[in-house]
Each structure stands twice: as C-alpha cells, then as structure tokens.
Protein backbone atom coordinates (compact mmCIF):
# COMPACT_ATOMS: atom_id res chain seq x y z
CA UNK A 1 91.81 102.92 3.65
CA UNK A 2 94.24 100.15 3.11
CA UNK A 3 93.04 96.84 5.01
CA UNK A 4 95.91 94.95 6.85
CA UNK A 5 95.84 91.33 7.12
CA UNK A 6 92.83 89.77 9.01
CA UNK A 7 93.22 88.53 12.25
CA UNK A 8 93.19 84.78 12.63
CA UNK A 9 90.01 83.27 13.68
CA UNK A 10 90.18 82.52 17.36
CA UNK A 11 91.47 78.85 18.92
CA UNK A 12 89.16 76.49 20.96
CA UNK A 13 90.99 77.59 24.06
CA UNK A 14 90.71 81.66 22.99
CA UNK A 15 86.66 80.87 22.79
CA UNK A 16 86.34 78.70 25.92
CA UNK A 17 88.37 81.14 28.17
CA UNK A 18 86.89 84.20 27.05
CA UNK A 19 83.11 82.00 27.66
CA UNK A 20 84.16 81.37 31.12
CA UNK A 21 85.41 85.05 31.43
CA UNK A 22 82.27 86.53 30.61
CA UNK A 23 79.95 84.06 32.88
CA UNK A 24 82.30 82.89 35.67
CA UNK A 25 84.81 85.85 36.00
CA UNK A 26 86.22 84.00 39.50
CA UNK A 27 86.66 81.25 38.05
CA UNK A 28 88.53 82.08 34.66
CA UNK A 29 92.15 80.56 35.76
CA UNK A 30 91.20 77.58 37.17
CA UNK A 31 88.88 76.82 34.16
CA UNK A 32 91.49 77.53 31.46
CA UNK A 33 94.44 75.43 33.84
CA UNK A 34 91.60 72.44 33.59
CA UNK A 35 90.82 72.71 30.09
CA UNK A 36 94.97 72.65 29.21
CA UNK A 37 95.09 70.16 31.20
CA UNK A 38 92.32 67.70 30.00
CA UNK A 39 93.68 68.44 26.22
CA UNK A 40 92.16 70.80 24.94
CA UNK A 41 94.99 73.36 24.35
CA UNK A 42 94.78 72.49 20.42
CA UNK A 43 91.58 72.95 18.15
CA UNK A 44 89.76 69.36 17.13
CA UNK A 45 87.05 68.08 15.20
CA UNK A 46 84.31 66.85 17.14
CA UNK A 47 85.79 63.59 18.37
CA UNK A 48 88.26 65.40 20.00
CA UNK A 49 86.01 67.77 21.66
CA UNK A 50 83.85 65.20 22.86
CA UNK A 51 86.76 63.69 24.46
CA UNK A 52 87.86 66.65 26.04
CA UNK A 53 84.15 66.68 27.33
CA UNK A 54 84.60 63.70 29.31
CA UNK A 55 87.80 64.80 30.71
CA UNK A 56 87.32 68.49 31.46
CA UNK A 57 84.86 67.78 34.22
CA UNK A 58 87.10 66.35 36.48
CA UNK A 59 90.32 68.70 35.83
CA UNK A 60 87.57 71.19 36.72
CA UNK A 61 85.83 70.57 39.54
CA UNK A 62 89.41 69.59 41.17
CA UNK A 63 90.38 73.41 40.71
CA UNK A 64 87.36 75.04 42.11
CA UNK A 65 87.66 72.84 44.72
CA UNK A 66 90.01 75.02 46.95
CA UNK A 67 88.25 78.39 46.15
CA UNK A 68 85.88 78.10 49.12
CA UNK A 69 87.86 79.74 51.95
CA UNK A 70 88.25 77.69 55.24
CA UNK A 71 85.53 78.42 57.96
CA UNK A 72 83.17 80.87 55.68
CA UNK A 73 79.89 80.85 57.42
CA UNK A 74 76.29 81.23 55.76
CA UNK A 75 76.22 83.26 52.42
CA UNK A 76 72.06 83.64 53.03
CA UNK A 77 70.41 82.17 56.41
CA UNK A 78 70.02 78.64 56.34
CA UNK A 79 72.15 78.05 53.16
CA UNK A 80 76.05 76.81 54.04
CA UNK A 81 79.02 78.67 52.12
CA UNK A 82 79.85 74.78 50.89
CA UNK A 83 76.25 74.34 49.84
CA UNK A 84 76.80 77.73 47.97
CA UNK A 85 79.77 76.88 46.56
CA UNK A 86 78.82 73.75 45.05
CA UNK A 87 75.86 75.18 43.51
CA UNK A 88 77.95 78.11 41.06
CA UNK A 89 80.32 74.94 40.78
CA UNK A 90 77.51 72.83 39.76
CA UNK A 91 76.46 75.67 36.95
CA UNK A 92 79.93 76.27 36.12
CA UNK A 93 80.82 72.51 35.14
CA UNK A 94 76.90 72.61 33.48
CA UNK A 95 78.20 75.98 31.82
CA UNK A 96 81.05 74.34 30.61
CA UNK A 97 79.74 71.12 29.51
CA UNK A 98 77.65 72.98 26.95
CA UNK A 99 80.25 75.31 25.58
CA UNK A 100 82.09 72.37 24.56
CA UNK A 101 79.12 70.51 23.11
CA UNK A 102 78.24 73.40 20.69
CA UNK A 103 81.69 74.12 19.87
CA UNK A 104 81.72 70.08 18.77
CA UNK A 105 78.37 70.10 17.05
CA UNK A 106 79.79 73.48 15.28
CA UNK A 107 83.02 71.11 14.46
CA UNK A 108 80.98 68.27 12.97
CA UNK A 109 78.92 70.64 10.27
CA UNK A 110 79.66 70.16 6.83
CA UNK A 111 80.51 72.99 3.85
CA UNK A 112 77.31 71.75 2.91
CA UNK A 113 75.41 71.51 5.95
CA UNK A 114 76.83 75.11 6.57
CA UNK A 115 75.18 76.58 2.98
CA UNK A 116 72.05 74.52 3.48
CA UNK A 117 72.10 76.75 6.83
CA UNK A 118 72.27 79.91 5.38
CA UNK A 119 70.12 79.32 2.71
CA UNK A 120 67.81 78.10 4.98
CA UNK A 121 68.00 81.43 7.08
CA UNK A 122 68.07 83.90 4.07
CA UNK A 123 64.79 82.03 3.03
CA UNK A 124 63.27 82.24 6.86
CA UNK A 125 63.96 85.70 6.59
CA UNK A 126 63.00 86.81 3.67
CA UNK A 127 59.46 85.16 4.29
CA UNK A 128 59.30 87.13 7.51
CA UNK A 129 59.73 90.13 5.53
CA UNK A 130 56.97 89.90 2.99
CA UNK A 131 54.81 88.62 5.91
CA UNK A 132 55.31 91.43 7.89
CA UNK A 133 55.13 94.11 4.35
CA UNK A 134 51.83 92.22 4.39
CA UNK A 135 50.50 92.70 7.30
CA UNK A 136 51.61 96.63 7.79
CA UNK A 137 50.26 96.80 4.28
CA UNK A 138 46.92 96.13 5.01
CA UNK A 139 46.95 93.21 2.77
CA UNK A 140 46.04 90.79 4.90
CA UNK A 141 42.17 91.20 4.58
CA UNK A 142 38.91 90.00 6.31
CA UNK A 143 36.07 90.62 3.72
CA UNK A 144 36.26 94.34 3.42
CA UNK A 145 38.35 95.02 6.46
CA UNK A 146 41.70 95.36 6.40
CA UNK A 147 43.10 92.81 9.28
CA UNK A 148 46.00 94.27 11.40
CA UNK A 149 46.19 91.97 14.48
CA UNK A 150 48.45 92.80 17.26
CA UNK A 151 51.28 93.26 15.00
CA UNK A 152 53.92 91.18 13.29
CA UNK A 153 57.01 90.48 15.77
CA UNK A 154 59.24 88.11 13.19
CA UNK A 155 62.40 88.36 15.04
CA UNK A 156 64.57 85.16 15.07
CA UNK A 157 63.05 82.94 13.24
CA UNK A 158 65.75 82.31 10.69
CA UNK A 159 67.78 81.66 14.24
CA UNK A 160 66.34 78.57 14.36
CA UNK A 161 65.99 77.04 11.14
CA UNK A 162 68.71 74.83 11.54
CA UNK A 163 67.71 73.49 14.83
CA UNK A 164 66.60 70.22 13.29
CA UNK A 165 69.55 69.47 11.54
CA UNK A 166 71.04 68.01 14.06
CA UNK A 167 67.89 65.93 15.86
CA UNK A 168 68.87 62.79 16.58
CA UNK A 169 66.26 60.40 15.45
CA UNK A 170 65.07 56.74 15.76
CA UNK A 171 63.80 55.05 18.77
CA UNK A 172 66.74 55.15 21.13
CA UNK A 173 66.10 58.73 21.00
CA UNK A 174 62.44 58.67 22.24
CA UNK A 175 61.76 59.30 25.58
C-alpha cells in the first residue's frame, strides 16, 4: 500500500488546544482566544514559550472570568458557586502553566540531548529485561534455592531516565 505524504507535525497552538480539550472541555474557547492573544499563535523556542508563560495567565483568567453565571447558588453545601469557580480556574491556569513549561523544556533539548535520551532509555530498558529474564529464570539464587520474590514489575523505568537532565543545580536551587 502506497504511503501518501505524512501529515505535518502539529503547531504549539494544535497541542495546547487539544490539552485544554481533553482536561477542561468548558473551557476550550476561552483558553485558545487567551493563548492567541498572549502570542502564542506561532511555534517558538523556549524563550518564546516562556514569554508566552508570563502572559497567558492573565489573557486567561480574564476569559473564564464571565463563565460563572449571575446569581448561581451553592454547587455542594457550604461551598459558593464563586468559590467553585475559582477553584477549576485555579487548576485550569495551574493546568496550563505546565503545558507550556514542558512544551518549552521540550523546545530547549538538543539533537544531542535528544539521542543521549534515547540511548539512555533503550539502555534502561534493556536492563529491565535481562533483570526480569533473571528473575523468572530462576537465576537469581539464594544458596540452593532459587529466589523468586514478589515478582519483577519493571514498567517505566526508561520513562524517567532523562529526568535529571534537566535539574537545575547549584545553591540557588537548594531549598
């Protein structure tokens, strides 16, 4: 079967508004009007995204602002409609906020950072597999006996190889 032409990797914006779409369904207009309008209707490297960061918050919360009808009473006794209103706003701008930083930490990687990545996972997993052949061997022994523990659950842990790539170090950093 003939393969057409692949489909162009999604924008910034195509990522962000299918995010919001998928957590914050009611919000999914207002969020993609306020991330337009703080800039970020064109893809950037992570400068630009960080930028955007700062402004999106505002453009944002402005929006969701009028969603709350007028004179909605308690959503759960003792809890306002305004108090519940600002919380999902609270997790949506929190929601948000975090989308953008991992799509600018994703900007600022390297080709070489990126390989050093996946090598880095291949490795993690392919150490997870001979562990686990191992232990469902009965290689792993304890004098005579055959150790089997509990089992070998090795799911992930490539996932988070790279996690310390990106550590910020050095004693502003130390809390």
């Amino acid at each position: 079967m003939p393969q057409g032409d692949p489909s162009p990797p999604p924008t910034l914006a195509n990522r962000f508004t299918a995010f919001v779409i998928e957590r914050f369904p009611f919000a999914s207009a207002a969020a993609a009007a306020a991330f337009s309008a703080a800039g970020g209707a064109t893809d950037g490297d992570q400068a630009a995204i960080e930028m955007l960061r700062g402004r999106m918050a505002p453009e944002l919360r402005g929006r969701v602002a009028g969603l709350i009808p007028a004179g909605a009473s308690e959503t759960t006794p003792g809890v306002a409609a305004e108090d519940r209103v600002g919380s999902a706003t609270k997790e949506l701008l929190e929601a948000c906020d975090g989308f953008l930083r991992r799509a600018a930490l994703r900007a600022s990687l390297t080709s070489d950072e990126r390989r050093e990545i996946l090598r880095g996972m291949m490795l993690t997993r392919a150490t997870d597999n001979r562990l686990k052949a191992f232990f469902a061997g009965g290689d792993v022994r304890y004098g005579e006996a055959a150790f089997q523990g509990k089992g070998f659950r090795s799911l992930g842990q490539e996932a988070i190889y790279a996690a310390g790539l990106r550590l910020r170090r050095g004693d502003t950093f130390r809390g």
